[in-house]
Protein backbone atom coordinates (compact mmCIF):
# COMPACT_ATOMS: atom_id res chain seq x y z
CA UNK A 1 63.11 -6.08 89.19
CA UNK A 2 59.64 -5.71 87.80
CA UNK A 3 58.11 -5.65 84.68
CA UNK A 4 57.81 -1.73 84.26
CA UNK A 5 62.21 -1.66 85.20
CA UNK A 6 62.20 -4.70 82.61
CA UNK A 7 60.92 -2.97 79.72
CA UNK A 8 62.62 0.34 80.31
CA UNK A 9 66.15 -1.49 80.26
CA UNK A 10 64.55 -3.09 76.91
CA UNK A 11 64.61 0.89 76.19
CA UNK A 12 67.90 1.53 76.64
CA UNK A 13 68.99 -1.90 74.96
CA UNK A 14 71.26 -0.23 71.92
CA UNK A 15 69.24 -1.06 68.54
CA UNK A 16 66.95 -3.71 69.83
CA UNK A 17 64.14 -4.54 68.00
CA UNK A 18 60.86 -7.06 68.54
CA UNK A 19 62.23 -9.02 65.07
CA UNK A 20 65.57 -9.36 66.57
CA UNK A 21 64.32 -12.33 68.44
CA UNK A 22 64.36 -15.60 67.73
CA UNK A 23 61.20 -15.98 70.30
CA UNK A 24 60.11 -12.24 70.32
CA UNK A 25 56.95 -13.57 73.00
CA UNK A 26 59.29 -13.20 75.52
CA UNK A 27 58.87 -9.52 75.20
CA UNK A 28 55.63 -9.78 77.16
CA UNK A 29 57.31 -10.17 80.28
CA UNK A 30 60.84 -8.84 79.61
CA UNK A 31 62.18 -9.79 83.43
CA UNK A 32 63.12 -13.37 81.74
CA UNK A 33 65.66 -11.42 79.23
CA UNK A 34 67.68 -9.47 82.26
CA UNK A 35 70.34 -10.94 83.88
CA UNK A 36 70.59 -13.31 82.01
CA UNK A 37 74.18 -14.54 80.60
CA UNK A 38 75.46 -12.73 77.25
CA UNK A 39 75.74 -16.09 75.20
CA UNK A 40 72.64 -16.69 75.78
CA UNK A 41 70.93 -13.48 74.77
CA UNK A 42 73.04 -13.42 72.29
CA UNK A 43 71.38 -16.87 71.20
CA UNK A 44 67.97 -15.49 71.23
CA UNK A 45 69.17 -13.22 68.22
CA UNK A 46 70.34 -10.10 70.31
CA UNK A 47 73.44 -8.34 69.08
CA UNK A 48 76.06 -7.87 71.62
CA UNK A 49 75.90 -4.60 72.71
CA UNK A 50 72.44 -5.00 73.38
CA UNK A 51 72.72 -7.87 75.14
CA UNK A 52 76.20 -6.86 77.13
CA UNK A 53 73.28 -4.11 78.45
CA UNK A 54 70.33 -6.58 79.73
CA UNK A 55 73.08 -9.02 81.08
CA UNK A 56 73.90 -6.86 83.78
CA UNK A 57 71.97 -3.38 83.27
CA UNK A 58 72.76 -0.06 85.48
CA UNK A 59 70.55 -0.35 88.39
CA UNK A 60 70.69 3.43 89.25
CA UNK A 61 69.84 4.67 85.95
CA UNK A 62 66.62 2.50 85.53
CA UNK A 63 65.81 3.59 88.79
CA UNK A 64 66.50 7.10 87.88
CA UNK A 65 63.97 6.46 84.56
CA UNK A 66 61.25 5.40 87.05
CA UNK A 67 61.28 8.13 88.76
CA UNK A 68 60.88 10.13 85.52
CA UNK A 69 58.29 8.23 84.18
CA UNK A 70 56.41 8.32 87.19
CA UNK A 71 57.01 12.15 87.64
CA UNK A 72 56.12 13.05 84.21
CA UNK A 73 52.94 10.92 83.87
CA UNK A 74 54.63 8.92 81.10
CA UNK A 75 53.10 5.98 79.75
CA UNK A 76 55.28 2.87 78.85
CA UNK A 77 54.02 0.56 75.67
CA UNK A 78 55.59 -2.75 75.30
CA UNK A 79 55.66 -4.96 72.18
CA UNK A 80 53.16 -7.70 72.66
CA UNK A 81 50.30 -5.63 74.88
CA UNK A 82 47.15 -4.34 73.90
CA UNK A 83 48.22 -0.69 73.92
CA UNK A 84 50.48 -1.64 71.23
CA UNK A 85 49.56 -0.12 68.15
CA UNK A 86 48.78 -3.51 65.30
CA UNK A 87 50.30 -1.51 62.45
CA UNK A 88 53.41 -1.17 63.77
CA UNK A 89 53.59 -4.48 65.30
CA UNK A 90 53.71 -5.59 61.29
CA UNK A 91 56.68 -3.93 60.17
CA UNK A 92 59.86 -5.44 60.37
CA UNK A 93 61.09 -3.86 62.63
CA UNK A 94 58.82 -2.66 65.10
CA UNK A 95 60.74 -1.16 68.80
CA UNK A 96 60.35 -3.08 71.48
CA UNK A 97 58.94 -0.20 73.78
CA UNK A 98 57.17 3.33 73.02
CA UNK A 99 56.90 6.25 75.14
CA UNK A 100 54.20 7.94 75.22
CA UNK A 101 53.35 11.95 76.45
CA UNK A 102 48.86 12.31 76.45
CA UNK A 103 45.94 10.39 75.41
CA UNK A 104 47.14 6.69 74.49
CA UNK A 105 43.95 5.97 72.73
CA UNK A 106 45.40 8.50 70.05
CA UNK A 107 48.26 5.81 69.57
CA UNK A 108 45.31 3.65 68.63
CA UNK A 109 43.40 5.38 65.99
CA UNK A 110 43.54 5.71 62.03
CA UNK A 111 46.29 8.03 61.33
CA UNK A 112 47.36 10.06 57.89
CA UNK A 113 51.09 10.98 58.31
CA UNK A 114 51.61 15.06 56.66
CA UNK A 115 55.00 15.57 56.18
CA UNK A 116 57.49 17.49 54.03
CA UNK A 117 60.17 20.12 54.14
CA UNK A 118 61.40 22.51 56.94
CA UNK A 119 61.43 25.25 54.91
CA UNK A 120 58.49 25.25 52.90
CA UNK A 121 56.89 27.83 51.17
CA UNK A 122 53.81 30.24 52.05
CA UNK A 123 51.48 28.08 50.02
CA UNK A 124 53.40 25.13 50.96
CA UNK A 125 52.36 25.76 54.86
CA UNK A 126 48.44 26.37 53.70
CA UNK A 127 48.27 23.55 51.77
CA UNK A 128 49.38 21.24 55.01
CA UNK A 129 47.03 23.12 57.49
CA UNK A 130 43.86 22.96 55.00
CA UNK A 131 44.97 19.01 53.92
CA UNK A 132 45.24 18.34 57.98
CA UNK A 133 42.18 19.99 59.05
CA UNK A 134 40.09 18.68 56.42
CA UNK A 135 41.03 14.72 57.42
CA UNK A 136 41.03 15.77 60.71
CA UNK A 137 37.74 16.81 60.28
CA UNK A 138 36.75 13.19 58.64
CA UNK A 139 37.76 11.69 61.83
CA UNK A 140 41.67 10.93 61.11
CA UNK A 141 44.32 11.40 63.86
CA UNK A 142 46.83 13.64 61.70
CA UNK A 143 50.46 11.84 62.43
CA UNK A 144 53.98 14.04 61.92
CA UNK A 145 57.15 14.52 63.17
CA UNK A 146 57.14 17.58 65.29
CA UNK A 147 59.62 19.38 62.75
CA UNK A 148 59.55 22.95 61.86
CA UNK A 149 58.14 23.47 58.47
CA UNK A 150 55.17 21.45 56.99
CA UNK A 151 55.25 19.12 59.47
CA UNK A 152 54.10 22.00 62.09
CA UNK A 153 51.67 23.50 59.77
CA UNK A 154 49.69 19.90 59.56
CA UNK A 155 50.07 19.43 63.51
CA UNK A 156 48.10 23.17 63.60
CA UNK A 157 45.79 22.47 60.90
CA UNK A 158 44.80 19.11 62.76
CA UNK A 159 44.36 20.92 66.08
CA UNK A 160 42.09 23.19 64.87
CA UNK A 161 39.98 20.30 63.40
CA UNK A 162 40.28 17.07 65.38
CA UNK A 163 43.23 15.46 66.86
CA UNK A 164 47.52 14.97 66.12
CA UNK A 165 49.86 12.89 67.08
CA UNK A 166 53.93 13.81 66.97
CA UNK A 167 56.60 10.62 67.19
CA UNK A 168 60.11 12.43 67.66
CA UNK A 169 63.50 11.31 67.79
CA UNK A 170 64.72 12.30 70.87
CA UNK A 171 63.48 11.29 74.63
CA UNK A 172 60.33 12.68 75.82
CA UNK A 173 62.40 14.23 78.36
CA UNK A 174 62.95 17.40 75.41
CA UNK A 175 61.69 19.11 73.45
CA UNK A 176 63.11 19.00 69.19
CA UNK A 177 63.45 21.67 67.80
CA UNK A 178 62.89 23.88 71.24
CA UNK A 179 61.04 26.55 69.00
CA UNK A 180 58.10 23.47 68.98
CA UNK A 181 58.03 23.60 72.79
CA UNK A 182 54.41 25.32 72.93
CA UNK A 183 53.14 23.82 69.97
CA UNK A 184 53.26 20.39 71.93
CA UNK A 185 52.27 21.83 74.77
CA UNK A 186 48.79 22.50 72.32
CA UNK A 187 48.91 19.23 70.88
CA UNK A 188 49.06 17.52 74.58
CA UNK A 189 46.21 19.74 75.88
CA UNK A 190 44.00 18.74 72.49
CA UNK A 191 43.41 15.15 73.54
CA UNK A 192 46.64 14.28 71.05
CA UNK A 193 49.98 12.40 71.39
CA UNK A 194 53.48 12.67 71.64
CA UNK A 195 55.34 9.30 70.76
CA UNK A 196 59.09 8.29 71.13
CA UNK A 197 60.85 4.81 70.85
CA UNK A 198 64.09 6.88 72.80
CA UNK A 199 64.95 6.66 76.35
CA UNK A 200 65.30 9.23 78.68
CA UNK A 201 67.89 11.48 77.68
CA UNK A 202 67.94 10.28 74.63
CA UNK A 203 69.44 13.45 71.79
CA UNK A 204 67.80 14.15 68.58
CA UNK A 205 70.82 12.57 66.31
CA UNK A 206 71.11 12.02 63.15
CA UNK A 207 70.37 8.24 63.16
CA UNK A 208 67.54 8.79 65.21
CA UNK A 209 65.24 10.08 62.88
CA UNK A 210 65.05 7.29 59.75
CA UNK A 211 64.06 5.46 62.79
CA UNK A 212 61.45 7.83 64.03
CA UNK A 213 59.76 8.23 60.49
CA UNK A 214 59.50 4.17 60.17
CA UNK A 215 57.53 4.51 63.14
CA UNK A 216 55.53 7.64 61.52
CA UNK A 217 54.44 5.75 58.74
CA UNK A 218 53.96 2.63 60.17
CA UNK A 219 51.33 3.99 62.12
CA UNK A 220 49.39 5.60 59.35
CA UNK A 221 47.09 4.47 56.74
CA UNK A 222 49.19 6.42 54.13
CA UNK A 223 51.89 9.30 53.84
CA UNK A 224 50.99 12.65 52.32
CA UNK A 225 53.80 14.44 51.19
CA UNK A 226 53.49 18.53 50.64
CA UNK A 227 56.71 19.87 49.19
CA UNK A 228 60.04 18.28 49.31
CA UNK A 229 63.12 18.75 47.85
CA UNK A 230 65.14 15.89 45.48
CA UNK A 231 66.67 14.95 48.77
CA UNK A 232 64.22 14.92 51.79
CA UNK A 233 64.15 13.19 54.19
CA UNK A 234 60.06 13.46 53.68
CA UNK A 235 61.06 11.00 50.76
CA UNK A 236 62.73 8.59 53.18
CA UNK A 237 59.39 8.38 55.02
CA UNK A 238 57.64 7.72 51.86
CA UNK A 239 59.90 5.25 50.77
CA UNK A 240 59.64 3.37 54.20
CA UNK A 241 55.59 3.93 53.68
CA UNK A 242 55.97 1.99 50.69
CA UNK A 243 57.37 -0.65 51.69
CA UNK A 244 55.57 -1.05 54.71
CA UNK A 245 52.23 -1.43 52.32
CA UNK A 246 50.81 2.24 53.05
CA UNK A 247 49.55 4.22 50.25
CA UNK A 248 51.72 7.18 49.02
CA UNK A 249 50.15 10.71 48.13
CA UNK A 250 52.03 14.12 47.05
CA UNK A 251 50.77 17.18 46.19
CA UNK A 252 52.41 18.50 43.13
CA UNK A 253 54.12 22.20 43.02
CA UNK A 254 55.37 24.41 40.38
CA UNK A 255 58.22 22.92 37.83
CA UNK A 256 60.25 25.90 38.81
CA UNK A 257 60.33 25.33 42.77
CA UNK A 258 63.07 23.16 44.31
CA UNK A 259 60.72 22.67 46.85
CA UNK A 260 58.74 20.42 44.15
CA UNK A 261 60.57 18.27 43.13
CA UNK A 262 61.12 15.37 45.69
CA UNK A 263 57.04 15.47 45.40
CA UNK A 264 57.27 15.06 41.34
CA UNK A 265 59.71 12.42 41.86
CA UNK A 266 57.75 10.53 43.80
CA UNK A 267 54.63 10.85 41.62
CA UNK A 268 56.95 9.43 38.44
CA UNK A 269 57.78 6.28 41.26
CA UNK A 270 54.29 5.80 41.80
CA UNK A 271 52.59 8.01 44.32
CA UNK A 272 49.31 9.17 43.82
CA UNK A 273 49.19 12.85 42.74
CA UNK A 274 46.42 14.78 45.07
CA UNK A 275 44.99 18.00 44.63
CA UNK A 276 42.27 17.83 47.36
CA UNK A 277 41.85 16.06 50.78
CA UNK A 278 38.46 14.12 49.60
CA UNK A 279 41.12 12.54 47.28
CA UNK A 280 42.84 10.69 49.99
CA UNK A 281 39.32 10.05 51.75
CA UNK A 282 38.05 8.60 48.55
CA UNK A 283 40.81 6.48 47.88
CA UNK A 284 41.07 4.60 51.67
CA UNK A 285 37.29 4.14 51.61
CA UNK A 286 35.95 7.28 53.74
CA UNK A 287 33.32 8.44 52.46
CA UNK A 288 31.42 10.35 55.61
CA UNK A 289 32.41 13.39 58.02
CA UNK A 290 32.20 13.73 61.73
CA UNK A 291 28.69 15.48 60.98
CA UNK A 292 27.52 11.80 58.92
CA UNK A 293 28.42 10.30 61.99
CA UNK A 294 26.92 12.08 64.63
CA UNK A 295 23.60 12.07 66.18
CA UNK A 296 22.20 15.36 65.83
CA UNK A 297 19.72 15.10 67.87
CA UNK A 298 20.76 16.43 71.28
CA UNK A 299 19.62 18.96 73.38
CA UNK A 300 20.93 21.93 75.15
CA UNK A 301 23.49 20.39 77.82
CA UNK A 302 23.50 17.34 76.15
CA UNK A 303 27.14 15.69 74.70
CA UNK A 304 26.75 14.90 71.10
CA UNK A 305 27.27 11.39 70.93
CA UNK A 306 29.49 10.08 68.11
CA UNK A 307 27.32 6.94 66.79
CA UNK A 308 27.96 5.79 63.51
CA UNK A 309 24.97 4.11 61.81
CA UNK A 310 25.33 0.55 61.21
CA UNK A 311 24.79 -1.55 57.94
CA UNK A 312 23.67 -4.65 58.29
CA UNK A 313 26.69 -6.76 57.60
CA UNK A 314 28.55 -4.32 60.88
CA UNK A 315 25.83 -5.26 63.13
CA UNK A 316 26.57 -8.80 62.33
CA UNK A 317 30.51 -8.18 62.68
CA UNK A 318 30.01 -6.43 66.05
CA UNK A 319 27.76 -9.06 66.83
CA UNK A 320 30.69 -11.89 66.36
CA UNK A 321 33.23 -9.69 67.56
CA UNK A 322 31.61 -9.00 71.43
CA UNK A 323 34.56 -7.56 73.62
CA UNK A 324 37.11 -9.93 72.61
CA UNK A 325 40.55 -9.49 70.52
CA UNK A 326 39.52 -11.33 67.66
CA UNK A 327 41.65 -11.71 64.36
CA UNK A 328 40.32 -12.07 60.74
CA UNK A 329 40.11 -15.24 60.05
CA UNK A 330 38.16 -16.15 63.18
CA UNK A 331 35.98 -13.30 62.17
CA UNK A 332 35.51 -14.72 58.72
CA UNK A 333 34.52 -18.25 61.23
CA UNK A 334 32.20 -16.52 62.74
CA UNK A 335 30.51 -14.60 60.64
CA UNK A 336 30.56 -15.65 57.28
CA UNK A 337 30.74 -12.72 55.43
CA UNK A 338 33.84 -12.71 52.50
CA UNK A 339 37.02 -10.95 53.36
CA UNK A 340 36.13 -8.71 50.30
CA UNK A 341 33.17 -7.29 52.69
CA UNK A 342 35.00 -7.55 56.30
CA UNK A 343 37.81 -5.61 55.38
CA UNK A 344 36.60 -2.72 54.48
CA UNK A 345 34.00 -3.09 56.98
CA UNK A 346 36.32 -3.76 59.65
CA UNK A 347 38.03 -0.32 57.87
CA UNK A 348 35.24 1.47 58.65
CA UNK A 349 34.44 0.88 62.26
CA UNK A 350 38.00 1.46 62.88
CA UNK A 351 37.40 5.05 61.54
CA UNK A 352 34.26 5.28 63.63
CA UNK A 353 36.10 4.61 66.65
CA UNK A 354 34.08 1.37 67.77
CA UNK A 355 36.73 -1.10 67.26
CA UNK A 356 40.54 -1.02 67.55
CA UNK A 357 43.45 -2.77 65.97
CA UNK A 358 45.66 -4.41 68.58
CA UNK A 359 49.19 -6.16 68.03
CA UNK A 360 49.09 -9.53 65.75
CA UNK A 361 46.26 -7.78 63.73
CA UNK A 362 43.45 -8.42 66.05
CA UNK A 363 40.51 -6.64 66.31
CA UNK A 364 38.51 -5.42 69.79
CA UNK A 365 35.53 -3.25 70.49
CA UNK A 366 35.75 -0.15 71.87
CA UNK A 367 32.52 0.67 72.76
């Protein structure tokens, strides 16, 4: 077995996550975890279905979800590689393998997760297309959920500015809901994403989605939340956000709406009311648009070429960084600059798209 069969029997290992393991490095190269005896996965902090699975795992069916995977030009993320996205490598518990449908590098980038109910109002829908397309336009991948409601009004709002990415709860082997089917057809052709931690197969049930919105907010820098009722699951996500250290925004709606008042509960928890996009911007540090950051200077035939303009203090982190992963406090080593200047420094090329945040929270250039 190699490691590609490895990691998709991690896949199908029932409720196995990277924190389950006493020595979760041994997700790098999962062949050491199959086959081997029960007591002692079950040592290494697996619980026993899960390990009952990688002690003796269907040979057929992995086989069968190679051939998929191969077929469908799916990409397989393992905890523990470069592709895997640092946020979510944080949480507690992060899966031990992502699928993913398009562009990987979308997986990679500063998200804002949009969010809220599946039956939302007129306004409710143009508030979550103008919200997405405006921090689309400021360079943000726009993260959601692939449900009907707001959560397709940001993914259309993004695509029309910049890029999306959609985690689901089902395999990538469906489409959920089915009425979504050409919308991530769009989202695939637009240079976006479509993420699952589910195997092949895989139906969209009940449990499955608390664990698809950890990973939705995990991802993201914060969770925007545009009309939800007292009992959302929108305010699951936000809760989750919270706890995870992302930064909580709702927009606020009329006293009389049901559809406002998951939103005003949150804002009496804590969230930060919004009323415009720039607020969000403002408050994680962005403070340019795509046309700041772009040379305008090309001619006819000519790509525009996306170069941010460097302070001094990012020429000297770029400088220390070269094409290594690098954490923080070998940055800080390097460079000598305070972590009150590298983070949001660090913040800001990660916006620009010249450096990317890898698993263990190191940092690598891009370009």
């Amino acid at each position: 077995m190699d490691i590609l069969e490895a990691t998709l029997a991690l896949a199908r290992a029932e409720g196995l996550h990277a924190r389950q393991l006493r020595e979760p490095d041994l997700l790098q190269d999962p062949r050491c975890l199959i086959g081997r005896p029960v007591k002692e996965l079950l040592e290494l902090g697996i619980r026993p279905t899960a390990a009952s699975w990688l002690s003796s795992p269907d040979a057929a069916l992995l086989t069968a979800d190679r051939r998929w995977i191969e077929d469908e030009q799916v990409q397989v993320v393992r905890w523990g590689s470069p592709e895997y996205p640092g946020r979510l490598a944080e949480i507690a518990d992060p899966p031990a393998t992502l699928f993913v449908r398009g562009c990987l590098a979308t997986l990679l980038r500063p998200q804002i997760a949009v969010i809220g109910s599946r039956h939302p109002t007129p306004a409710g829908r143009r508030t979550a297309r103008e919200f997405a397309g405006r921090l689309a336009d400021a360079g943000l991948v726009i993260t959601s959920g692939l449900a009907l409601g707001i959560d397709a009004a940001a993914h259309e709002g993004a695509l029309a500015r910049g890029h999306t990415l959609a985690v689901v709860g089902t395999g990538l082997d469906a489409v959920y809901p089915p009425e979504n089917q050409a919308l991530q057809d769009r989202i695939l052709a637009s240079g976006g994403a479509v993420v699952s931690e589910f195997e092949r197969g895989a139906p969209p049930l009940p449990a499955h989605f608390p664990r698809r919105n950890r990973i939705i907010s995990a991802l993201s820098l914060g969770v925007l939340v545009i009309e939800a009722a007292r009992r959302s699951g929108s305010l699951i996500t936000a809760r989750l956000a919270g706890d995870q250290g992302r930064g909580v925004y709702a927009v606020p709606g009329s006293i009389y709406s049901p559809q406002s008042r998951g939103c005003h509960a949150l804002i009496r928890q804590g969230a930060q009311l919004v009323e415009s996009p720039d607020e969000i911007l403002a408050e994680i540090g962005i403070v340019f648009n795509k046309q700041e950051v772009t040379d305008t200077q090309t001619t006819p035939g000519h790509p525009v070429q996306e170069t941010p303009r460097l302070d001094k203090g990012a020429e000297i982190l770029l400088d220390a960084l070269g094409f290594d992963l690098v954490g923080v406090d070998e940055l800080i080593a390097r460079t000598g600059l305070s972590s009150q200047i590298l983070a949001p420094t660090l913040l800001w090329l990660e916006l620009s798209g010249v450096i990317a945040l890898h698993s263990g929270g190191r940092y690598q250039r891009v370009r």
